[in-house]
N, C-alpha and C. Protein backbone atom coordinates (compact mmCIF):
# COMPACT_ATOMS: atom_id res chain seq x y z
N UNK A 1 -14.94 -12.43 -21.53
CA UNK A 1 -14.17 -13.02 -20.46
C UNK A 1 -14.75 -12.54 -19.13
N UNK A 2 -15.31 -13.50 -18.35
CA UNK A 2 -15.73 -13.07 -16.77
C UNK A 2 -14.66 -12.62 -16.18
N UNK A 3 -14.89 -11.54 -15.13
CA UNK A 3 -14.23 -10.75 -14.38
C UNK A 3 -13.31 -11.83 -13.19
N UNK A 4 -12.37 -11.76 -13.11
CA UNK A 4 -11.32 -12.68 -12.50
C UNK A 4 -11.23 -11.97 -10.53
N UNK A 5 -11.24 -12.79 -9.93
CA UNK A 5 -10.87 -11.88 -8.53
C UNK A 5 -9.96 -12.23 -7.98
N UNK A 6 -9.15 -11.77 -7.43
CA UNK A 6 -7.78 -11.75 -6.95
C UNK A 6 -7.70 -10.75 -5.20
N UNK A 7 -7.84 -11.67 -4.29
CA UNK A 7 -7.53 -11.10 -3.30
C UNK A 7 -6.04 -11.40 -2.64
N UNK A 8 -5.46 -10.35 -2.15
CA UNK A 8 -4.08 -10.49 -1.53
C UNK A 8 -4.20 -10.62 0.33
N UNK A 9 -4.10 -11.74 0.67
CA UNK A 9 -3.90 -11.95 2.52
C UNK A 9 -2.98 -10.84 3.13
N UNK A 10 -3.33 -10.83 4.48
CA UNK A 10 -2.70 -9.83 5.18
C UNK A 10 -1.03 -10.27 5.17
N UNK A 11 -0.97 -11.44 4.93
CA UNK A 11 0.66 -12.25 4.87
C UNK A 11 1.12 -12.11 3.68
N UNK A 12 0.15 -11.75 2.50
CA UNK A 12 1.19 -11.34 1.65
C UNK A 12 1.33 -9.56 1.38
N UNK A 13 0.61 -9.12 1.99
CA UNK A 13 1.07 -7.45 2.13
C UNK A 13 2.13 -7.55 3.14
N UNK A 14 1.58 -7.67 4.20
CA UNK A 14 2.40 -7.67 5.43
C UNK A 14 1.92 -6.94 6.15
N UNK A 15 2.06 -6.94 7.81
CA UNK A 15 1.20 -6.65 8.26
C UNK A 15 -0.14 -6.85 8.78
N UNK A 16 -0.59 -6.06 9.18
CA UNK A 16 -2.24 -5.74 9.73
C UNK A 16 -3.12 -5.43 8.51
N UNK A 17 -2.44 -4.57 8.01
CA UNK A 17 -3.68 -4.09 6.48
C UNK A 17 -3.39 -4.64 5.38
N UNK A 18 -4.77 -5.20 4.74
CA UNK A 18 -5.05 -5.91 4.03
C UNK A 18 -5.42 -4.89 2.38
N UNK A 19 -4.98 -5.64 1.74
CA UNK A 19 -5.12 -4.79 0.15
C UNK A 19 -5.98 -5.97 -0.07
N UNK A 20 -7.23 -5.59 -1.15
CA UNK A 20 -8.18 -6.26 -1.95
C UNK A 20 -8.20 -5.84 -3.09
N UNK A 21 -7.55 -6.54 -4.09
CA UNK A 21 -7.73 -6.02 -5.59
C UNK A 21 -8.60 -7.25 -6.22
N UNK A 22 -9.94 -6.56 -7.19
CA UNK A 22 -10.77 -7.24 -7.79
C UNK A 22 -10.74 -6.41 -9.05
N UNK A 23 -11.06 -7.43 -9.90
CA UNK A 23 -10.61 -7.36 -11.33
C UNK A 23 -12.05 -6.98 -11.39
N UNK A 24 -13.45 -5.72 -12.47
CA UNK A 24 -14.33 -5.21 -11.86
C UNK A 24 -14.91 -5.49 -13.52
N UNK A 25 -13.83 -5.07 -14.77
CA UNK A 25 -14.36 -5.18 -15.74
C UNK A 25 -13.17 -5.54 -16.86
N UNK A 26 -12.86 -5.72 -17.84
CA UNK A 26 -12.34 -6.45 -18.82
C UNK A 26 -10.67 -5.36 -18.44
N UNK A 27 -10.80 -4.21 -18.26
CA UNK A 27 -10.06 -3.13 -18.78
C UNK A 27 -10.02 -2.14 -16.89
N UNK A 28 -10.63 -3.20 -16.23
CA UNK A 28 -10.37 -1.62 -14.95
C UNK A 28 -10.42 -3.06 -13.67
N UNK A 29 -9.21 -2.47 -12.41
CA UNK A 29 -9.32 -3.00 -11.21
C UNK A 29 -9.95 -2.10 -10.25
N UNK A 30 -10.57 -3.25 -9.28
CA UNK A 30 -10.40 -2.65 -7.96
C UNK A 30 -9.45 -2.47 -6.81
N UNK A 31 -9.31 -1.57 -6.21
CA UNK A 31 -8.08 -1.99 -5.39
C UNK A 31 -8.46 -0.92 -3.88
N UNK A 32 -8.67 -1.55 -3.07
CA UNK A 32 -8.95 -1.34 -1.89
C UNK A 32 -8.51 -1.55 -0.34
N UNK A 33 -8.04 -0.24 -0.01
CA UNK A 33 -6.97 -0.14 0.86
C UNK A 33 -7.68 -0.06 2.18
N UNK A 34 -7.02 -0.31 3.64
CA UNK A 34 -7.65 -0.56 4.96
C UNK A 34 -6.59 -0.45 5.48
N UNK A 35 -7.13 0.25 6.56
CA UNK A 35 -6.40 0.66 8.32
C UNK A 35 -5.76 1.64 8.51
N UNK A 36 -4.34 1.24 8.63
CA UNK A 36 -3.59 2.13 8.67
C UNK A 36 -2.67 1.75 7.96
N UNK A 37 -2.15 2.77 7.09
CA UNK A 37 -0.66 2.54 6.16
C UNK A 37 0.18 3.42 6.87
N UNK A 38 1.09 2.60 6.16
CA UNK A 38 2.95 2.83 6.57
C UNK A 38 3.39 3.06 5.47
N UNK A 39 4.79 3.23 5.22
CA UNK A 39 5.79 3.45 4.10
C UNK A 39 5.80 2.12 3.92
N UNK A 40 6.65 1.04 4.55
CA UNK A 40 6.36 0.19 4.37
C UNK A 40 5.78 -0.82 3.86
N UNK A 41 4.37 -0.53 4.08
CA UNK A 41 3.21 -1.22 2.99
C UNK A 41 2.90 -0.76 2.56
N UNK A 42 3.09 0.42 2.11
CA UNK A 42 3.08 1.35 0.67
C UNK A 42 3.46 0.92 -0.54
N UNK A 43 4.86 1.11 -0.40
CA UNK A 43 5.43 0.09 -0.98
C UNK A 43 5.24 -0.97 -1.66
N UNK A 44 4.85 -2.16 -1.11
CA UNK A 44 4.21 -3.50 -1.29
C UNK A 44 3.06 -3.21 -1.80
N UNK A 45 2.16 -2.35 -1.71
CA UNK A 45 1.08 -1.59 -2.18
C UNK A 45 0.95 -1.64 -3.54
N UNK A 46 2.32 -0.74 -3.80
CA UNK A 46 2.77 -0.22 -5.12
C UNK A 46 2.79 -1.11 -5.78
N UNK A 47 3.89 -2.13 -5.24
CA UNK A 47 4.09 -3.11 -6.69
C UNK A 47 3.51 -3.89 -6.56
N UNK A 48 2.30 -4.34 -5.63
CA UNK A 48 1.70 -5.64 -5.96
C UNK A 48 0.14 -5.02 -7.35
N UNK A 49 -0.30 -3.94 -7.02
CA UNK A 49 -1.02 -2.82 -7.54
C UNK A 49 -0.18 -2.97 -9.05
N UNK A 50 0.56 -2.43 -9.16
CA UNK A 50 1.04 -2.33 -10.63
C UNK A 50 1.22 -3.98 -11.44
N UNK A 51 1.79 -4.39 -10.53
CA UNK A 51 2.40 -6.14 -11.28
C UNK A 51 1.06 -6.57 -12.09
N UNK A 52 -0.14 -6.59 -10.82
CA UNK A 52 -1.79 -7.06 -11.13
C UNK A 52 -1.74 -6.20 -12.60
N UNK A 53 -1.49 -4.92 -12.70
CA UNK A 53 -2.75 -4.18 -14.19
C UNK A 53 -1.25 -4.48 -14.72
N UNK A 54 0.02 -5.04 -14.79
CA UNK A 54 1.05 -4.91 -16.10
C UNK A 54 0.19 -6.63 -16.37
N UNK A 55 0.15 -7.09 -15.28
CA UNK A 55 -0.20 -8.87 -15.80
C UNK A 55 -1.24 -8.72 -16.70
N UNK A 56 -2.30 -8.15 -16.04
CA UNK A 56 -3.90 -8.32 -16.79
C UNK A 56 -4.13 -7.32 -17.73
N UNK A 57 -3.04 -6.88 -17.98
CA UNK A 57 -3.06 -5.56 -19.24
C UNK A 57 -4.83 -4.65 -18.84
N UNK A 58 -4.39 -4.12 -17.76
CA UNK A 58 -5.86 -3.31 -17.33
C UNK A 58 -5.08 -1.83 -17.71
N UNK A 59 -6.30 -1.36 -17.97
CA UNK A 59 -6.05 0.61 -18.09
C UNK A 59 -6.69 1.47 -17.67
N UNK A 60 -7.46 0.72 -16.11
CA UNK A 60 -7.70 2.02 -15.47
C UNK A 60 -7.66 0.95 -14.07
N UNK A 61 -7.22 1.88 -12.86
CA UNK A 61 -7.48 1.34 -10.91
C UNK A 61 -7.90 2.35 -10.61
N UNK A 62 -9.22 1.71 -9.72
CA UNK A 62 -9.79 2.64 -9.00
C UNK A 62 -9.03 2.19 -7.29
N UNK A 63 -8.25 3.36 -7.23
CA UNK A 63 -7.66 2.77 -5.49
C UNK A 63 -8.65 3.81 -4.57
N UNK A 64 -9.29 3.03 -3.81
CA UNK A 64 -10.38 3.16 -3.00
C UNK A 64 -9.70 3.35 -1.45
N UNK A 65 -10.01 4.78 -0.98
CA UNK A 65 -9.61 5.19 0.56
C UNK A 65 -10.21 4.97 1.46
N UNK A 66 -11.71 4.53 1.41
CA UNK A 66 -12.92 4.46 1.77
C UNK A 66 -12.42 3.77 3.30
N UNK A 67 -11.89 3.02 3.31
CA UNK A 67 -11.66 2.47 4.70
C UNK A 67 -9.97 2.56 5.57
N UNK A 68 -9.74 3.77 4.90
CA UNK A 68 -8.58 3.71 5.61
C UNK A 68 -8.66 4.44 7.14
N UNK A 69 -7.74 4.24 7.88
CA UNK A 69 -7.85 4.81 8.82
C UNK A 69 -7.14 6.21 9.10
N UNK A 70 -6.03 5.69 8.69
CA UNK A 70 -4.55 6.88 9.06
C UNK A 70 -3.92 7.00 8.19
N UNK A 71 -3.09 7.82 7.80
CA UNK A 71 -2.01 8.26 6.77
C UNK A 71 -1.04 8.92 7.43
N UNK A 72 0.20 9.31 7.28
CA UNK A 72 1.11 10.03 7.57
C UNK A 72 1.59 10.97 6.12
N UNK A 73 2.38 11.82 6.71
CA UNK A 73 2.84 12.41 5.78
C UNK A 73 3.80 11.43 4.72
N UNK A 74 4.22 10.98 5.04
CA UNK A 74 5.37 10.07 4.11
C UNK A 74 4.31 9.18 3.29
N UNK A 75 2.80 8.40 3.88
CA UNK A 75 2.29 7.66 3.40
C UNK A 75 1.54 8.34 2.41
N UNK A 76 1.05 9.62 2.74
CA UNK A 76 0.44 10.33 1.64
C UNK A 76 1.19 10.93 -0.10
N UNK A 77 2.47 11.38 0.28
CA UNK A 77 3.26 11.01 -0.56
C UNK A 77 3.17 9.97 -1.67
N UNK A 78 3.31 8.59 -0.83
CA UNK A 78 3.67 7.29 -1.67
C UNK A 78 2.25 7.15 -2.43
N UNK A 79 1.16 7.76 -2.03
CA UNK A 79 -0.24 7.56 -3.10
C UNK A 79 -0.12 8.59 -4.28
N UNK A 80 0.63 9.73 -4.17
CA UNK A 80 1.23 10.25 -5.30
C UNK A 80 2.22 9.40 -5.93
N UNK A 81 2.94 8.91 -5.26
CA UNK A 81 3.96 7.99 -6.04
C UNK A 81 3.18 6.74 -6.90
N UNK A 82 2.39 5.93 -6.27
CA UNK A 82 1.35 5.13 -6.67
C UNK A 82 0.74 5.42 -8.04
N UNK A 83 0.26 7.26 -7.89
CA UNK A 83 -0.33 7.56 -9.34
C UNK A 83 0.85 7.74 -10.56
N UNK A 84 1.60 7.99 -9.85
CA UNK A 84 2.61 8.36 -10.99
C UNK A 84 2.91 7.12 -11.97
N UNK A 85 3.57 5.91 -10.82
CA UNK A 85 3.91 4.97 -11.71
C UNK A 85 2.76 3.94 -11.86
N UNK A 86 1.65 4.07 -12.19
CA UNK A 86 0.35 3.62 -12.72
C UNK A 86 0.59 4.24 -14.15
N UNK A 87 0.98 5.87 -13.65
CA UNK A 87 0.32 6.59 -15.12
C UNK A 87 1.71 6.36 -16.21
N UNK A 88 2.88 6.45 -15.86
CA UNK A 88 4.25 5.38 -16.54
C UNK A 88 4.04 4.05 -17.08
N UNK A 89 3.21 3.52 -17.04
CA UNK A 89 2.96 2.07 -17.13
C UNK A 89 1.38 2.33 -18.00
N UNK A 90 0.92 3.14 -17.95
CA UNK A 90 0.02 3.49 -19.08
C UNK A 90 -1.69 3.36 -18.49
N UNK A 91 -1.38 2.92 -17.17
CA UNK A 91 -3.03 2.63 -16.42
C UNK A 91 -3.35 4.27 -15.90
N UNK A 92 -4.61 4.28 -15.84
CA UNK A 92 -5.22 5.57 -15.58
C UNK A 92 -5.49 5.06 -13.79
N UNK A 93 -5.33 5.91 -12.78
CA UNK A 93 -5.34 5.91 -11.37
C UNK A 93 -6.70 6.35 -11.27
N UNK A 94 -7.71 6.33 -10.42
CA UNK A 94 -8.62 6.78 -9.98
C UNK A 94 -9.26 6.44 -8.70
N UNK A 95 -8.71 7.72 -7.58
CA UNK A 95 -8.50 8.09 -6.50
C UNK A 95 -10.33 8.19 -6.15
N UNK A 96 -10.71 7.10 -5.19
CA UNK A 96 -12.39 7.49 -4.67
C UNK A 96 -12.18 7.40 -2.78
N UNK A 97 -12.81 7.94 -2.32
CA UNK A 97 -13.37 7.67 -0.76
C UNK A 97 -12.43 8.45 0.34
N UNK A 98 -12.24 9.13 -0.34
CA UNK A 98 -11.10 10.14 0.43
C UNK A 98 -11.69 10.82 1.84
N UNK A 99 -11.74 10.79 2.47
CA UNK A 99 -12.47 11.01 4.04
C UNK A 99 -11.67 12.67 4.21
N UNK A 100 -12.62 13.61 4.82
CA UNK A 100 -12.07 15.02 5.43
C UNK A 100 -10.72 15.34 6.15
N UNK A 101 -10.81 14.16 6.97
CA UNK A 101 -9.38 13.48 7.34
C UNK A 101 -8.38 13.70 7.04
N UNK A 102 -8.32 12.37 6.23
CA UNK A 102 -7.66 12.24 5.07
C UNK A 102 -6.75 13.36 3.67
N UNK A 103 -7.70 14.48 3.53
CA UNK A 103 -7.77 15.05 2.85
C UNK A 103 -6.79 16.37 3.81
N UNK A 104 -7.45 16.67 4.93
CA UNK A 104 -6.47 17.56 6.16
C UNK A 104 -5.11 17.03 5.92
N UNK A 105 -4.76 15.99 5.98
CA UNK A 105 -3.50 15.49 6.32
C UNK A 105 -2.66 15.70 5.15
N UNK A 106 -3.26 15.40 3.99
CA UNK A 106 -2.48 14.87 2.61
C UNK A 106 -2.05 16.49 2.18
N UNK A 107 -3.15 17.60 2.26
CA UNK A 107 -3.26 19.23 2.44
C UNK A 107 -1.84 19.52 3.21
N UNK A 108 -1.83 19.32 5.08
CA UNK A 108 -0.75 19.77 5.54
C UNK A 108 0.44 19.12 5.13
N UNK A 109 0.11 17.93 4.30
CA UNK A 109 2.10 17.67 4.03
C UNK A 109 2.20 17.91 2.38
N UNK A 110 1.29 18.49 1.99
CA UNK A 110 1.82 19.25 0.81
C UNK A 110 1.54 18.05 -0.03
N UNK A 111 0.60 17.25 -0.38
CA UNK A 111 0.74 16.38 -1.25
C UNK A 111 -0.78 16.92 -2.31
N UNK A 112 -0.51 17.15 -3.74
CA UNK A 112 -1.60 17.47 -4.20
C UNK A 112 -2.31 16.38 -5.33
N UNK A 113 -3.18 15.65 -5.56
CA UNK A 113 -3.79 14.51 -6.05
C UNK A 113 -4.94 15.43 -7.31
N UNK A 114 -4.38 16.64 -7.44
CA UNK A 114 -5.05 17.36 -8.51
C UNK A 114 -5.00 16.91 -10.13
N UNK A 115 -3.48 16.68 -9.94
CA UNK A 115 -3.14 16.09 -11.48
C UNK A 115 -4.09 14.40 -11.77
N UNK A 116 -4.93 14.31 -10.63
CA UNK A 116 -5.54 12.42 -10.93
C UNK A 116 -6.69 12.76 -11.11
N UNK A 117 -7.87 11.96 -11.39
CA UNK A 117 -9.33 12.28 -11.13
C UNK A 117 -9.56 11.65 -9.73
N UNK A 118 -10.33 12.32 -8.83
CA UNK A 118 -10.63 12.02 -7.70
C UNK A 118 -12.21 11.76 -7.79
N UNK A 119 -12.60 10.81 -6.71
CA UNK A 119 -14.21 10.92 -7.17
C UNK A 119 -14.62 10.73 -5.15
N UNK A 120 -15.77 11.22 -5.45
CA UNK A 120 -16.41 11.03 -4.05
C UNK A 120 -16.40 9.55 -3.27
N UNK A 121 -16.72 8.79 -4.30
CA UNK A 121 -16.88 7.81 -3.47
C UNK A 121 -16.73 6.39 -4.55
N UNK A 122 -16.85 4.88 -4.49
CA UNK A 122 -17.05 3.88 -4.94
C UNK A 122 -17.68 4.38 -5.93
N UNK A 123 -18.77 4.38 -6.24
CA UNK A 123 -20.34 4.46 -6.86
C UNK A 123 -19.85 5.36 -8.05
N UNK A 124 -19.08 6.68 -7.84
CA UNK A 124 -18.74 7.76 -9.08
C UNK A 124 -17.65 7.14 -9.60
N UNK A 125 -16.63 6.80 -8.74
CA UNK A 125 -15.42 5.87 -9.26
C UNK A 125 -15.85 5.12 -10.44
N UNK A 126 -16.56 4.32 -9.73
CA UNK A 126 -17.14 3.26 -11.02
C UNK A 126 -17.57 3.82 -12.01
N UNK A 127 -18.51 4.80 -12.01
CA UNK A 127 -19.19 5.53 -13.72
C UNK A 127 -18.04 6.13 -13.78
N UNK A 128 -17.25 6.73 -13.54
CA UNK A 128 -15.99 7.34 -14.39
C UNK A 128 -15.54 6.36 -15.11
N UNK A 129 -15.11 5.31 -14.46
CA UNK A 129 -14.42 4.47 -14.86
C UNK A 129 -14.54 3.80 -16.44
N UNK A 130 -16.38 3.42 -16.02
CA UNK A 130 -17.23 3.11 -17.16
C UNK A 130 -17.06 3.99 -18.56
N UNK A 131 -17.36 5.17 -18.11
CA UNK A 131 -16.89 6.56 -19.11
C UNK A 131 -16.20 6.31 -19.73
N UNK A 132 -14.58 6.48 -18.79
CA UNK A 132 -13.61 6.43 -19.82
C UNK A 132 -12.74 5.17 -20.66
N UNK A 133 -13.72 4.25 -20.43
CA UNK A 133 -13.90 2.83 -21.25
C UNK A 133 -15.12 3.10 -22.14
N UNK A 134 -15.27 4.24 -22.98
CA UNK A 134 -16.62 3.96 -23.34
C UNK A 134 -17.69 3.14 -22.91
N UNK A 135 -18.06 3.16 -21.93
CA UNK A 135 -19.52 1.87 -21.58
C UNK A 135 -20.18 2.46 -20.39
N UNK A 136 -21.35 2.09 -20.33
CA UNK A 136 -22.00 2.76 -19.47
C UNK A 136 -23.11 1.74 -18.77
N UNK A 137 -23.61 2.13 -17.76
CA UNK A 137 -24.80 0.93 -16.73
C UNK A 137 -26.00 1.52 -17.48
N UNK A 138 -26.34 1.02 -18.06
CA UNK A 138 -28.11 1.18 -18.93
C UNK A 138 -28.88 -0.22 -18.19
N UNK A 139 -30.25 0.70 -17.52
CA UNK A 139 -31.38 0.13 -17.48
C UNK A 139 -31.72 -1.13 -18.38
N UNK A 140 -32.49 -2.51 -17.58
CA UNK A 140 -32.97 -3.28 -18.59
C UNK A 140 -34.73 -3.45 -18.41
């Protein structure tokens, strides 16, 4: 089955920031977050994020930080909340692109993303991902 893509408009998050979830391999999404989050579109985050991997029976998201801008304490939170009910619902979370930033902020409000696999960036995201689907990118 070819990989399906599914992008969500800024009108149906709401808001300014735009969520991009792409379906990447039979069994794993992409999901890629921008700007600045709120509680608010956290939220909407959440369940549009979960609805996608309960629909397409996926078991692993890679939610990608890579372009966010800002977080707050409350918003950093809700990406713990995010992993939790991923990992309730039986999908594996996998946290990539986390900026120094980012990482300061989520630190001072006490939010710890230890219990998830975190990866540097897109690129490791993806071979984890691959990994823990048994499959791997081999040379042709």
């Amino acid at each position: 089955m070819a990989p399906q893509k599914v992008a969500l408009s800024r009108k149906q998050i709401g808001g300014e920031v735009p969520m991009v979830a792409t379906e990447i391999t039979d069994t794993c999404i992409y999901s890629g977050l921008f700007g600045s989050l709120d509680s608010s579109r956290m939220a909407i985050i959440i369940d549009k994020v979960t609805t996608i991997a309960s629909a397409r029976q996926i078991s692993l998201v890679i939610v990608d930080l890579g372009n966010v801008e800002a977080i707050d304490s409350s918003v950093a939170g809700h990406l713990v909340k995010l992993g939790d009910v991923l990992r309730l619902v039986g999908v594996i979370p996998i946290f990539c692109g986390i900026s120094s930033e980012l990482a300061k902020t989520m630190i001072s409000a006490g939010v710890n993303l230890g219990r998830y696999i975190t990866c540097r960036d897109l690129k490791s995201a993806l071979i984890k991902s691959l990994e823990l689907s048994n499959q791997k990118i081999v040379d042709i």
